[in-house]
PDB file of N, CA and C in Angstrom:
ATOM      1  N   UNK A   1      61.215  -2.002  19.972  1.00  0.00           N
ATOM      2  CA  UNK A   1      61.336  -3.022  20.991  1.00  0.00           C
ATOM      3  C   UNK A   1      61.233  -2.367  22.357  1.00  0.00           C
ATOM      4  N   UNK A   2      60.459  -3.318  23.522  1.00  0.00           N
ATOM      5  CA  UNK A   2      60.724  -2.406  24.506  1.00  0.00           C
ATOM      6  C   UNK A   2      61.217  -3.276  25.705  1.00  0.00           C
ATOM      7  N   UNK A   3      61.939  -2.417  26.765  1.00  0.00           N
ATOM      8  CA  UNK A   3      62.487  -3.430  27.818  1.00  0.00           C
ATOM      9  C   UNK A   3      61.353  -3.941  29.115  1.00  0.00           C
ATOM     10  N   UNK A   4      62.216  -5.159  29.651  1.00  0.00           N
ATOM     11  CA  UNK A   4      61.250  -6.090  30.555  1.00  0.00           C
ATOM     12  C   UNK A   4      60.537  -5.073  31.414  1.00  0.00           C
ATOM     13  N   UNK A   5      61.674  -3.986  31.488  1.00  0.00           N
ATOM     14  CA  UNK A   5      60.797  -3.066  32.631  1.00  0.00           C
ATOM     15  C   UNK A   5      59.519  -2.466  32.746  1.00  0.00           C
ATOM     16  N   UNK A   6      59.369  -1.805  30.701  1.00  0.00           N
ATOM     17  CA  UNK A   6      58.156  -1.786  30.939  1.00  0.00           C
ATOM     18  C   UNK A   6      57.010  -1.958  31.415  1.00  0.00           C
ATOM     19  N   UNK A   7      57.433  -3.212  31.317  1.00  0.00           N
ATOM     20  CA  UNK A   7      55.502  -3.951  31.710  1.00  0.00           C
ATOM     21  C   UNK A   7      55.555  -3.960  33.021  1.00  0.00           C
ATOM     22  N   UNK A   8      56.423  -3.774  34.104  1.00  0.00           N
ATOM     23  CA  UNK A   8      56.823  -3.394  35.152  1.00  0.00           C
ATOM     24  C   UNK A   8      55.729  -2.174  35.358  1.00  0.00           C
ATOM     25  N   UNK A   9      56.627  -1.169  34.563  1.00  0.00           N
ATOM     26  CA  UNK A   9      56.563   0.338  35.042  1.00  0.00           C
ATOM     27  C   UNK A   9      54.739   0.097  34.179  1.00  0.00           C
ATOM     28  N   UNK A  10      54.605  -0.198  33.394  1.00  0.00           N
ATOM     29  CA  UNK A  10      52.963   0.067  32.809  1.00  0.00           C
ATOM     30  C   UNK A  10      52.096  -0.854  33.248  1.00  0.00           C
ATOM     31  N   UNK A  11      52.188  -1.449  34.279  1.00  0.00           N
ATOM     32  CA  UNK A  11      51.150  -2.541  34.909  1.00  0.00           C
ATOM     33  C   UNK A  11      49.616  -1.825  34.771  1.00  0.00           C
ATOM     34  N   UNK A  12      49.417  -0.639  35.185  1.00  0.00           N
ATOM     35  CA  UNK A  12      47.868  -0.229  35.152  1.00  0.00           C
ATOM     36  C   UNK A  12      47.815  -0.227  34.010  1.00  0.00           C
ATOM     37  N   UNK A  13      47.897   0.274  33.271  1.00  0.00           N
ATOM     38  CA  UNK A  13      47.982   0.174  31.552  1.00  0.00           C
ATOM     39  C   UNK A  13      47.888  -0.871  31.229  1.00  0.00           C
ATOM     40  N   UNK A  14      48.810  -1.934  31.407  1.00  0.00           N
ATOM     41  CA  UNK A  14      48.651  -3.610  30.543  1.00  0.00           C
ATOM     42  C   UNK A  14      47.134  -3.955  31.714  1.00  0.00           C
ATOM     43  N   UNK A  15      46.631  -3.870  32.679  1.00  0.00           N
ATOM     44  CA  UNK A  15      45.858  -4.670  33.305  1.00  0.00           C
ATOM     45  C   UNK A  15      44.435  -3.707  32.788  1.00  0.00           C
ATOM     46  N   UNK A  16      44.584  -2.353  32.009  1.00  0.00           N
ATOM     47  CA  UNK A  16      43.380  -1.276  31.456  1.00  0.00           C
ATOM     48  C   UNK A  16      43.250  -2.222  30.140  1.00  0.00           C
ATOM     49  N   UNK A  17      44.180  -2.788  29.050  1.00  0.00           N
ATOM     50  CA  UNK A  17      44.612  -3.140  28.329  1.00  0.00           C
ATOM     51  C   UNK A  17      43.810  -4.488  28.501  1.00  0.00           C
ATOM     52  N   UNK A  18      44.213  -5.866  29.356  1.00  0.00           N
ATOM     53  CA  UNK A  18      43.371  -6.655  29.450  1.00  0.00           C
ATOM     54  C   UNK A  18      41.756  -6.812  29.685  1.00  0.00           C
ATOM     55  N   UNK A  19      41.486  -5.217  30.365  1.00  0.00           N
ATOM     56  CA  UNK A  19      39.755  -5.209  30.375  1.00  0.00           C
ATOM     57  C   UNK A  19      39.219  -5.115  28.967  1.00  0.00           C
ATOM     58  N   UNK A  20      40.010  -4.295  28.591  1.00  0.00           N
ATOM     59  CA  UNK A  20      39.636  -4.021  27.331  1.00  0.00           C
ATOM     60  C   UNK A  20      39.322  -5.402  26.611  1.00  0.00           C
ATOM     61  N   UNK A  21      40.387  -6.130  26.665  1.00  0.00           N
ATOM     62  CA  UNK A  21      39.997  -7.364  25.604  1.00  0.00           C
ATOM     63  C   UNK A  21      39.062  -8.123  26.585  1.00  0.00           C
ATOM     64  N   UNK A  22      39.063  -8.043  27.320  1.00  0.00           N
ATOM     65  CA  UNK A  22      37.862  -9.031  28.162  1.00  0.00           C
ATOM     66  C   UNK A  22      36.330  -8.297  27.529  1.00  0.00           C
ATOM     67  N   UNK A  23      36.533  -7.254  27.229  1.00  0.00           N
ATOM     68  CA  UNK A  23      35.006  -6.604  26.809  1.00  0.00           C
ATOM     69  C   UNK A  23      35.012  -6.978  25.451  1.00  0.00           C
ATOM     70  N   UNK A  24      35.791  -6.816  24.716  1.00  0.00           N
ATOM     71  CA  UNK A  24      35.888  -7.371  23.545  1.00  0.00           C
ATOM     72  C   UNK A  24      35.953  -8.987  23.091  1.00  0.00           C
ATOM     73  N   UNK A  25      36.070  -9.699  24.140  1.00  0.00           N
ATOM     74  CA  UNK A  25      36.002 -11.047  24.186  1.00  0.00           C
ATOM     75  C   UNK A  25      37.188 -11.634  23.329  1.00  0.00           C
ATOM     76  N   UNK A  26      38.069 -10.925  23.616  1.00  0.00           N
ATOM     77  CA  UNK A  26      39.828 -11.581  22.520  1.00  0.00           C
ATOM     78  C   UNK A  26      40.463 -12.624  22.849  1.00  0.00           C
ATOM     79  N   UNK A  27      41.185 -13.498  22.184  1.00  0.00           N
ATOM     80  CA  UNK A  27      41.237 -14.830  22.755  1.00  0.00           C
ATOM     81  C   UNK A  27      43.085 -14.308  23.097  1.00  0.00           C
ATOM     82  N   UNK A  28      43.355 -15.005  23.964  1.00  0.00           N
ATOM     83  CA  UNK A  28      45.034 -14.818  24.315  1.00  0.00           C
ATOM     84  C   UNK A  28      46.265 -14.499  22.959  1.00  0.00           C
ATOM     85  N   UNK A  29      45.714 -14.660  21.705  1.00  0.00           N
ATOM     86  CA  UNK A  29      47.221 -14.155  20.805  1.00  0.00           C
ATOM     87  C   UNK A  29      46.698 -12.684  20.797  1.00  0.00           C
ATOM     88  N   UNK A  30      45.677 -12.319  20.356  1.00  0.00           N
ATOM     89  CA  UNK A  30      45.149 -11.059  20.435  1.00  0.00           C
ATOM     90  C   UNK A  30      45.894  -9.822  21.228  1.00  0.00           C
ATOM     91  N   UNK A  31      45.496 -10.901  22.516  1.00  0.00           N
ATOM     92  CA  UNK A  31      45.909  -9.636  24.108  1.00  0.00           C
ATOM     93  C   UNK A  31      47.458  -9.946  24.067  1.00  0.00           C
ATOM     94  N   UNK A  32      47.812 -10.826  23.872  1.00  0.00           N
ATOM     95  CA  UNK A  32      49.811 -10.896  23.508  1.00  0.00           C
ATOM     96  C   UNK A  32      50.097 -10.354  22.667  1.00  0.00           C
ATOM     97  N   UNK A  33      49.446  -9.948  21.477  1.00  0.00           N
ATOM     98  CA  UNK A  33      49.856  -9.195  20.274  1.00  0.00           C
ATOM     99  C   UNK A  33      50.102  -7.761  20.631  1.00  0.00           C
ATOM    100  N   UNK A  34      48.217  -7.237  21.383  1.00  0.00           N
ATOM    101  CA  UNK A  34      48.218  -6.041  22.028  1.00  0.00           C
ATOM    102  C   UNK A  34      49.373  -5.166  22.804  1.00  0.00           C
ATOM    103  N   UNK A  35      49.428  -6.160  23.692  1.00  0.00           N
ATOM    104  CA  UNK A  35      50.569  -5.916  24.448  1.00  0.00           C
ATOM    105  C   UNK A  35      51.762  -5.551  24.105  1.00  0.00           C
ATOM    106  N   UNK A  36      52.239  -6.344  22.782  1.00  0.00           N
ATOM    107  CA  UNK A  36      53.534  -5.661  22.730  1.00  0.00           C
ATOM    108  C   UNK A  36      53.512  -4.805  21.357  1.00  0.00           C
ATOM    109  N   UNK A  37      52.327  -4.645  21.015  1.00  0.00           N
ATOM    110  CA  UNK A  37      52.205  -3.456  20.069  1.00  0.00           C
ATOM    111  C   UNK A  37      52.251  -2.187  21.043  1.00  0.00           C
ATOM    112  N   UNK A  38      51.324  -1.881  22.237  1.00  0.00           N
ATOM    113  CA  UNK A  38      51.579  -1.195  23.290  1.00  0.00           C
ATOM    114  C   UNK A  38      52.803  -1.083  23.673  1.00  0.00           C
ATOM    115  N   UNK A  39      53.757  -1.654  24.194  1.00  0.00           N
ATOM    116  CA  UNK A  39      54.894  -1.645  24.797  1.00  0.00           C
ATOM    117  C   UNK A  39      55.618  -0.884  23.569  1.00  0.00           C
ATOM    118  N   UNK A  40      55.971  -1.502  22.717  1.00  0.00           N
ATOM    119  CA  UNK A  40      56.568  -1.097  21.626  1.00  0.00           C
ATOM    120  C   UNK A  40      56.275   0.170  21.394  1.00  0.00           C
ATOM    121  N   UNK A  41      55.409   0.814  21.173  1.00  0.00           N
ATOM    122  CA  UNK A  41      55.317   1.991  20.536  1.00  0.00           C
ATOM    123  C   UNK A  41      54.612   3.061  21.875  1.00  0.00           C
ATOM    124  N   UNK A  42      55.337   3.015  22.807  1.00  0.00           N
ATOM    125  CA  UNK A  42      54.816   3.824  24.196  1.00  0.00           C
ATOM    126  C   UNK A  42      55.187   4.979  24.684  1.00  0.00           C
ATOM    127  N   UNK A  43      53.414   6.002  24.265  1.00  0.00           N
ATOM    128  CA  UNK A  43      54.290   7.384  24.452  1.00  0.00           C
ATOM    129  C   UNK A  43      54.391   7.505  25.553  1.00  0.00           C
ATOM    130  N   UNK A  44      55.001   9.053  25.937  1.00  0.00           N
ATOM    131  CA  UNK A  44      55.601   9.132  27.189  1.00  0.00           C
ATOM    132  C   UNK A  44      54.830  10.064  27.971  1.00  0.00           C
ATOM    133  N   UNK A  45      53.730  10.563  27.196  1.00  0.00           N
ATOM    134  CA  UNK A  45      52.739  11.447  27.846  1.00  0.00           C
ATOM    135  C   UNK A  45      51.220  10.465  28.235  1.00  0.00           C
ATOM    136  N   UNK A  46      50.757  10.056  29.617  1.00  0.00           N
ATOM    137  CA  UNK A  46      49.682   9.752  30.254  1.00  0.00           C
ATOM    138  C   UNK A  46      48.663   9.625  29.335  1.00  0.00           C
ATOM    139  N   UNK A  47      48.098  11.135  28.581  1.00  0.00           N
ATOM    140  CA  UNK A  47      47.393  11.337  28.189  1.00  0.00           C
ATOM    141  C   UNK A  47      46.844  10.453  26.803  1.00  0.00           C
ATOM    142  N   UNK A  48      48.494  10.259  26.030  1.00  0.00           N
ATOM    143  CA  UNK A  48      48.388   9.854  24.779  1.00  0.00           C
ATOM    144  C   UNK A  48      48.102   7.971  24.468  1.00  0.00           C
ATOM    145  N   UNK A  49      48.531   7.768  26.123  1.00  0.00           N
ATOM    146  CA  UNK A  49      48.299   5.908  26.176  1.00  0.00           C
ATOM    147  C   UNK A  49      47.119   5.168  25.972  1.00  0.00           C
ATOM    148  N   UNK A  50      45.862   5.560  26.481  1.00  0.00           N
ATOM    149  CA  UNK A  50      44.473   5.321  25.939  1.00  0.00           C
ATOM    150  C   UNK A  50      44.278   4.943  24.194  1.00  0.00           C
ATOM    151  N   UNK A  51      44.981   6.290  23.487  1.00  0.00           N
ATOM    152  CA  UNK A  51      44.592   5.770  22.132  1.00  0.00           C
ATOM    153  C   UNK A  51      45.665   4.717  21.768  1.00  0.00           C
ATOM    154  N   UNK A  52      47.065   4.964  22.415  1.00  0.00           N
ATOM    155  CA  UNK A  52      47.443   3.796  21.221  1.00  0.00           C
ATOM    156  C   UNK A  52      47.684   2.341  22.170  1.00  0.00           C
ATOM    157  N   UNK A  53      46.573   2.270  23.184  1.00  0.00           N
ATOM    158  CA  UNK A  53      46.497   1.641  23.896  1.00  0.00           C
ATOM    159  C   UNK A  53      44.977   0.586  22.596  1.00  0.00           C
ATOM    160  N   UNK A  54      44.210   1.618  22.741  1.00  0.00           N
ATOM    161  CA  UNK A  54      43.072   1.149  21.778  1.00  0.00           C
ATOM    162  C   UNK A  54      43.707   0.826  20.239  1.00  0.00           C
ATOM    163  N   UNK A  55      44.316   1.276  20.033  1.00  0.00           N
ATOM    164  CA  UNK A  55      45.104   1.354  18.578  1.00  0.00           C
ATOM    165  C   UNK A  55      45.728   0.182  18.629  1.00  0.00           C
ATOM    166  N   UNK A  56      46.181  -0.127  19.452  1.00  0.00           N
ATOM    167  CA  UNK A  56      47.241  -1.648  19.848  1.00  0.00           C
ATOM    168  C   UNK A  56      45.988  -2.997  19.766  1.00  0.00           C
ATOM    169  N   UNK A  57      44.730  -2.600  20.647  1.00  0.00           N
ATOM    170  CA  UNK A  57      44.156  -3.910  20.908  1.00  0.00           C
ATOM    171  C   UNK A  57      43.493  -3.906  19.350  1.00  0.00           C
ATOM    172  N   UNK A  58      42.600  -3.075  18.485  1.00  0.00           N
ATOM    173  CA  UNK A  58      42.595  -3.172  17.468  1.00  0.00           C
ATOM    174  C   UNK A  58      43.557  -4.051  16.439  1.00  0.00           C
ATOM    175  N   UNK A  59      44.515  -3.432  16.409  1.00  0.00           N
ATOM    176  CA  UNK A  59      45.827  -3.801  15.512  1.00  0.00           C
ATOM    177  C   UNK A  59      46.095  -4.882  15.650  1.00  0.00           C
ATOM    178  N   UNK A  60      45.722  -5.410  17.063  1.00  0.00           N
ATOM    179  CA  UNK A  60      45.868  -6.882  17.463  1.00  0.00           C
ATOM    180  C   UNK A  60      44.601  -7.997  16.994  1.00  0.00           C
ATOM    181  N   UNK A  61      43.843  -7.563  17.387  1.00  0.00           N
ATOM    182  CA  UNK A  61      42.507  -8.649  16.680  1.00  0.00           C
ATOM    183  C   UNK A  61      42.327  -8.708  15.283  1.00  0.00           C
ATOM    184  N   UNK A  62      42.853  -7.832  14.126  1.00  0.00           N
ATOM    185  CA  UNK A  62      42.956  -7.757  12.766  1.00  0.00           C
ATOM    186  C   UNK A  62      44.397  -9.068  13.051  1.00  0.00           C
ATOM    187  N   UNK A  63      45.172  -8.704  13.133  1.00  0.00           N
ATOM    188  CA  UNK A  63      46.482  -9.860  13.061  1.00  0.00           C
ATOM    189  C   UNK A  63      45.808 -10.989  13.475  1.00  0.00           C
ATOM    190  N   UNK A  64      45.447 -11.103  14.544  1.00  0.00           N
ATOM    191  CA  UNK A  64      44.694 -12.406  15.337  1.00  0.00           C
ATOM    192  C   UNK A  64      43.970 -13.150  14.717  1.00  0.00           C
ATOM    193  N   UNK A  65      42.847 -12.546  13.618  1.00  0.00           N
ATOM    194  CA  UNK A  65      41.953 -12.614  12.943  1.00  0.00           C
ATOM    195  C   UNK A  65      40.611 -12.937  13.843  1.00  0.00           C
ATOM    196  N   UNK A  66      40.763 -11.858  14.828  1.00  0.00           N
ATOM    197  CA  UNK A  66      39.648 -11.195  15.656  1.00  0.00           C
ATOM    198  C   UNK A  66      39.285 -10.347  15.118  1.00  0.00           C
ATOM    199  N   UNK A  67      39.074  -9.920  14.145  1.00  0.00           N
ATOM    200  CA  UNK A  67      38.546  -8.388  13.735  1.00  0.00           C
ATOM    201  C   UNK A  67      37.456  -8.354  14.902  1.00  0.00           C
ATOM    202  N   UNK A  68      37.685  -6.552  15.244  1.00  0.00           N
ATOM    203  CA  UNK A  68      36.952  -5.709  15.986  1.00  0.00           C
ATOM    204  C   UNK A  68      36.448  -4.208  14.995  1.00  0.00           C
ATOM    205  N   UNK A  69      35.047  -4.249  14.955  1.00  0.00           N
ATOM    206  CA  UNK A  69      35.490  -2.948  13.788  1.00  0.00           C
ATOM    207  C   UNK A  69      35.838  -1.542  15.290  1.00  0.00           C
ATOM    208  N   UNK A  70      36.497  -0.716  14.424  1.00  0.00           N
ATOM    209  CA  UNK A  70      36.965   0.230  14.875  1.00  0.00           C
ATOM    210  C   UNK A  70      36.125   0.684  16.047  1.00  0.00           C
ATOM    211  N   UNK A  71      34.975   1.294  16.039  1.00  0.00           N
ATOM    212  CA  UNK A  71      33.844   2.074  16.537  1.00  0.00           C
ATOM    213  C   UNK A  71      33.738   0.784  17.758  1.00  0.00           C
ATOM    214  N   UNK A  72      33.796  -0.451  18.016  1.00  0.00           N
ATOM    215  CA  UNK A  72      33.411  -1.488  18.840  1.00  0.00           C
ATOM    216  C   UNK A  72      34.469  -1.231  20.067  1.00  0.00           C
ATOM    217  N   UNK A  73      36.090  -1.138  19.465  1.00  0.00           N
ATOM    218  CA  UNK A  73      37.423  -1.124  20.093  1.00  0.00           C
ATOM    219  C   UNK A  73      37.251   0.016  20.827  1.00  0.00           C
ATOM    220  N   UNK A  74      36.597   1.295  20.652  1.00  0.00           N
ATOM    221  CA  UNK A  74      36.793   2.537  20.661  1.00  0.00           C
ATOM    222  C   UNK A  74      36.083   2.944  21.740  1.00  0.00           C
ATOM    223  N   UNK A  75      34.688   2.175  21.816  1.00  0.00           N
ATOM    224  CA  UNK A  75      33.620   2.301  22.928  1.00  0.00           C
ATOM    225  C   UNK A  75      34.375   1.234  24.430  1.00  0.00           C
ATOM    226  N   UNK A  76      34.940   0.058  23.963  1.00  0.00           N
ATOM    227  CA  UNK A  76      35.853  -0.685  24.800  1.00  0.00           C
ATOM    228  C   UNK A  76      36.736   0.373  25.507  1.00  0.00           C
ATOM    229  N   UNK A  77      37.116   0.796  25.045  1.00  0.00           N
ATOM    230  CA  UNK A  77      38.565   1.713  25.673  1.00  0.00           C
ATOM    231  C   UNK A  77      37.979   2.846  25.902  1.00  0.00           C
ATOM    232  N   UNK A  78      37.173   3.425  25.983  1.00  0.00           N
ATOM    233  CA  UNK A  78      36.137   5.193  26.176  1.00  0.00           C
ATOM    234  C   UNK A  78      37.646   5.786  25.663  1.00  0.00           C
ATOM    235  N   UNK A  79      37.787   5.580  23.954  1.00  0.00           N
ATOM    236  CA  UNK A  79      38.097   6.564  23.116  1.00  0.00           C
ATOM    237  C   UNK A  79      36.987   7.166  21.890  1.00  0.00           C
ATOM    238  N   UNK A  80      37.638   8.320  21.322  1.00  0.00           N
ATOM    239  CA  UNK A  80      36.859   8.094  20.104  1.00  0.00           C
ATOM    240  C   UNK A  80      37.731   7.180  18.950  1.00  0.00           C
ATOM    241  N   UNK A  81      36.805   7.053  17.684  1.00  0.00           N
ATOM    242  CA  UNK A  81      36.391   5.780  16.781  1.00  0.00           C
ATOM    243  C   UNK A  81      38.318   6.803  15.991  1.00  0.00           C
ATOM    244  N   UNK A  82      38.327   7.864  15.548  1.00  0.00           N
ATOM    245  CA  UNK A  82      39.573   8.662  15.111  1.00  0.00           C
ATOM    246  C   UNK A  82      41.099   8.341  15.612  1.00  0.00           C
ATOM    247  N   UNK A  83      40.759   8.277  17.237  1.00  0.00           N
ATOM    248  CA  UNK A  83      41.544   8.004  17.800  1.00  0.00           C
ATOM    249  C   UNK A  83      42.579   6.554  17.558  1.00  0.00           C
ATOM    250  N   UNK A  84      41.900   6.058  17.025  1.00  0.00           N
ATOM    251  CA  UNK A  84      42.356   4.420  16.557  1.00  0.00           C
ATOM    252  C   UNK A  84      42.305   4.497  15.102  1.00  0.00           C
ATOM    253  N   UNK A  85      42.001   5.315  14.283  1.00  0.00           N
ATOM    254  CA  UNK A  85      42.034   5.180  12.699  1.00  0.00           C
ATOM    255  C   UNK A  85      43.563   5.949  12.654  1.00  0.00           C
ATOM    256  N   UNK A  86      43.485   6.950  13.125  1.00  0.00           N
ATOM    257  CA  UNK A  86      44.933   7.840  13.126  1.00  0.00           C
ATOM    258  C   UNK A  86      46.164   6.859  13.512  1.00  0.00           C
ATOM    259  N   UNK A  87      46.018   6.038  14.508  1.00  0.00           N
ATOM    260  CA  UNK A  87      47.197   5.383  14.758  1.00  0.00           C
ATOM    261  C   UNK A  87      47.569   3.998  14.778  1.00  0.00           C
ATOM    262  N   UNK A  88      46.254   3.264  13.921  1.00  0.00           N
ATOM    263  CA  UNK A  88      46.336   1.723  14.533  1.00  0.00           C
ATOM    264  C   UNK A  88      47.706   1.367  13.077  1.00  0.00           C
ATOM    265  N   UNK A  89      47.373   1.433  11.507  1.00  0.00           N
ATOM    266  CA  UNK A  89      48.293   1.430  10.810  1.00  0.00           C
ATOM    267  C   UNK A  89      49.840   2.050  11.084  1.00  0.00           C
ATOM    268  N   UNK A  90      50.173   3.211  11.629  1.00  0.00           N
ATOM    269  CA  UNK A  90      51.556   3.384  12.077  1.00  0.00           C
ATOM    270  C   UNK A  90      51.826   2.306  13.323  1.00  0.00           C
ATOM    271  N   UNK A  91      51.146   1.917  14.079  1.00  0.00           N
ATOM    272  CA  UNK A  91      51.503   0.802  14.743  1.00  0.00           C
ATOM    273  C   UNK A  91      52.309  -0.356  14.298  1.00  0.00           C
ATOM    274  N   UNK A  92      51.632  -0.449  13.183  1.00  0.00           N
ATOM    275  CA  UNK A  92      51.479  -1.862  12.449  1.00  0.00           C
ATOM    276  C   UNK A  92      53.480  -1.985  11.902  1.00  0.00           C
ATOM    277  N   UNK A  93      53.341  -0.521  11.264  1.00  0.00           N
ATOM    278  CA  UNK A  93      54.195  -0.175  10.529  1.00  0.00           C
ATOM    279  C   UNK A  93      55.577  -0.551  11.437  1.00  0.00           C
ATOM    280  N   UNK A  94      55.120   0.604  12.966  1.00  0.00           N
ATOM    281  CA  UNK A  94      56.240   0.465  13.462  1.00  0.00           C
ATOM    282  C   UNK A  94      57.310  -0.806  14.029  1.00  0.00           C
ATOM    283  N   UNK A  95      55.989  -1.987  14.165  1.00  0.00           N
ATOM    284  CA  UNK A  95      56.301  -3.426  14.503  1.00  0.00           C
ATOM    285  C   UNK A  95      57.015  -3.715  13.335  1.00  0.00           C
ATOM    286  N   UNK A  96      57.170  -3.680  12.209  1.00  0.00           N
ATOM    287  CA  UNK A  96      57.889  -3.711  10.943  1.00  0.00           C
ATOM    288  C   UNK A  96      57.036  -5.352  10.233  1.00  0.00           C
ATOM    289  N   UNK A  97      55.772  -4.870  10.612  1.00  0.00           N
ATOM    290  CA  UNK A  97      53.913  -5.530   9.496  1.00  0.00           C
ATOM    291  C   UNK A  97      53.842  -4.710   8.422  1.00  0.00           C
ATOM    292  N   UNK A  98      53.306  -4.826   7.481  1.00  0.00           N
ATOM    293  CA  UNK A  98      52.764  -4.378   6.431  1.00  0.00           C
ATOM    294  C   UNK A  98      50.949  -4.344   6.682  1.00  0.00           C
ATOM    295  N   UNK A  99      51.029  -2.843   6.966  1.00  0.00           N
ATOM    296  CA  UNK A  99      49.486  -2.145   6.632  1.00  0.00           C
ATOM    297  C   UNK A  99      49.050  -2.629   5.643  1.00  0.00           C
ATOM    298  N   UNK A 100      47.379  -3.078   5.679  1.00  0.00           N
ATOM    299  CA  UNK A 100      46.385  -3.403   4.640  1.00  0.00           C
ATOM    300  C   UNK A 100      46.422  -1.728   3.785  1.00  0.00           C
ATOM    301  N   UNK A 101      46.107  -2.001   2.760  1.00  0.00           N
ATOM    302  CA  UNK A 101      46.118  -0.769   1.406  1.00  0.00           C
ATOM    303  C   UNK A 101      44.555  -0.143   1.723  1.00  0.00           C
ATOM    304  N   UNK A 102      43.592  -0.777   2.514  1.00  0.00           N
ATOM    305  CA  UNK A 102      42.489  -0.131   2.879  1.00  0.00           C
ATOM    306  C   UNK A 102      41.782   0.677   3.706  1.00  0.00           C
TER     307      UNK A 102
END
């Protein structure tokens, strides 16, 4: 869970976060899902927010039933396609979802 402040303190992030789904064309549960898959699971190093920033909007359009395949999310966010396979399922997990077996 994370506090109100967050989204405070991560405004460039949630508003990097909304381009993203604007390129991806996600409809609003998507980018609300995103969001607090992001918030929720937010590391504390700069560097590491991009992927599970991408990992979040992913994780979100599968729930949404936006599927994005991986490689689409990945070019959205200028990560690589790894970067979001490595972490979109522990996401899932950590929201306390049940990961697809695939």
């Amino acid at each position: 869970m994370y506090r109100a402040g967050d989204e405070v303190n991560q405004r460039e992030w949630l508003q990097e976060l909304d381009a993203v789904a604007d390129r991806l064309e996600l409809g609003s549960d998507a980018r609300s899902t995103a969001q607090e898959l992001f918030l929720t699971d937010l590391p504390d190093e700069d560097r590491s927010k991009r992927a599970v920033l991408a990992a979040s909007v992913y994780a979100a359009a599968l729930i949404a039933g936006e599927q994005r395949s991986q490689t689409k999310v990945a070019e959205a966010a200028d990560v690589s396609r790894l970067s979001i396979q490595g972490r979109w399922k522990e996401l899932l997990e950590s929201a306390g979802l049940d990961a697809p077996g695939w």
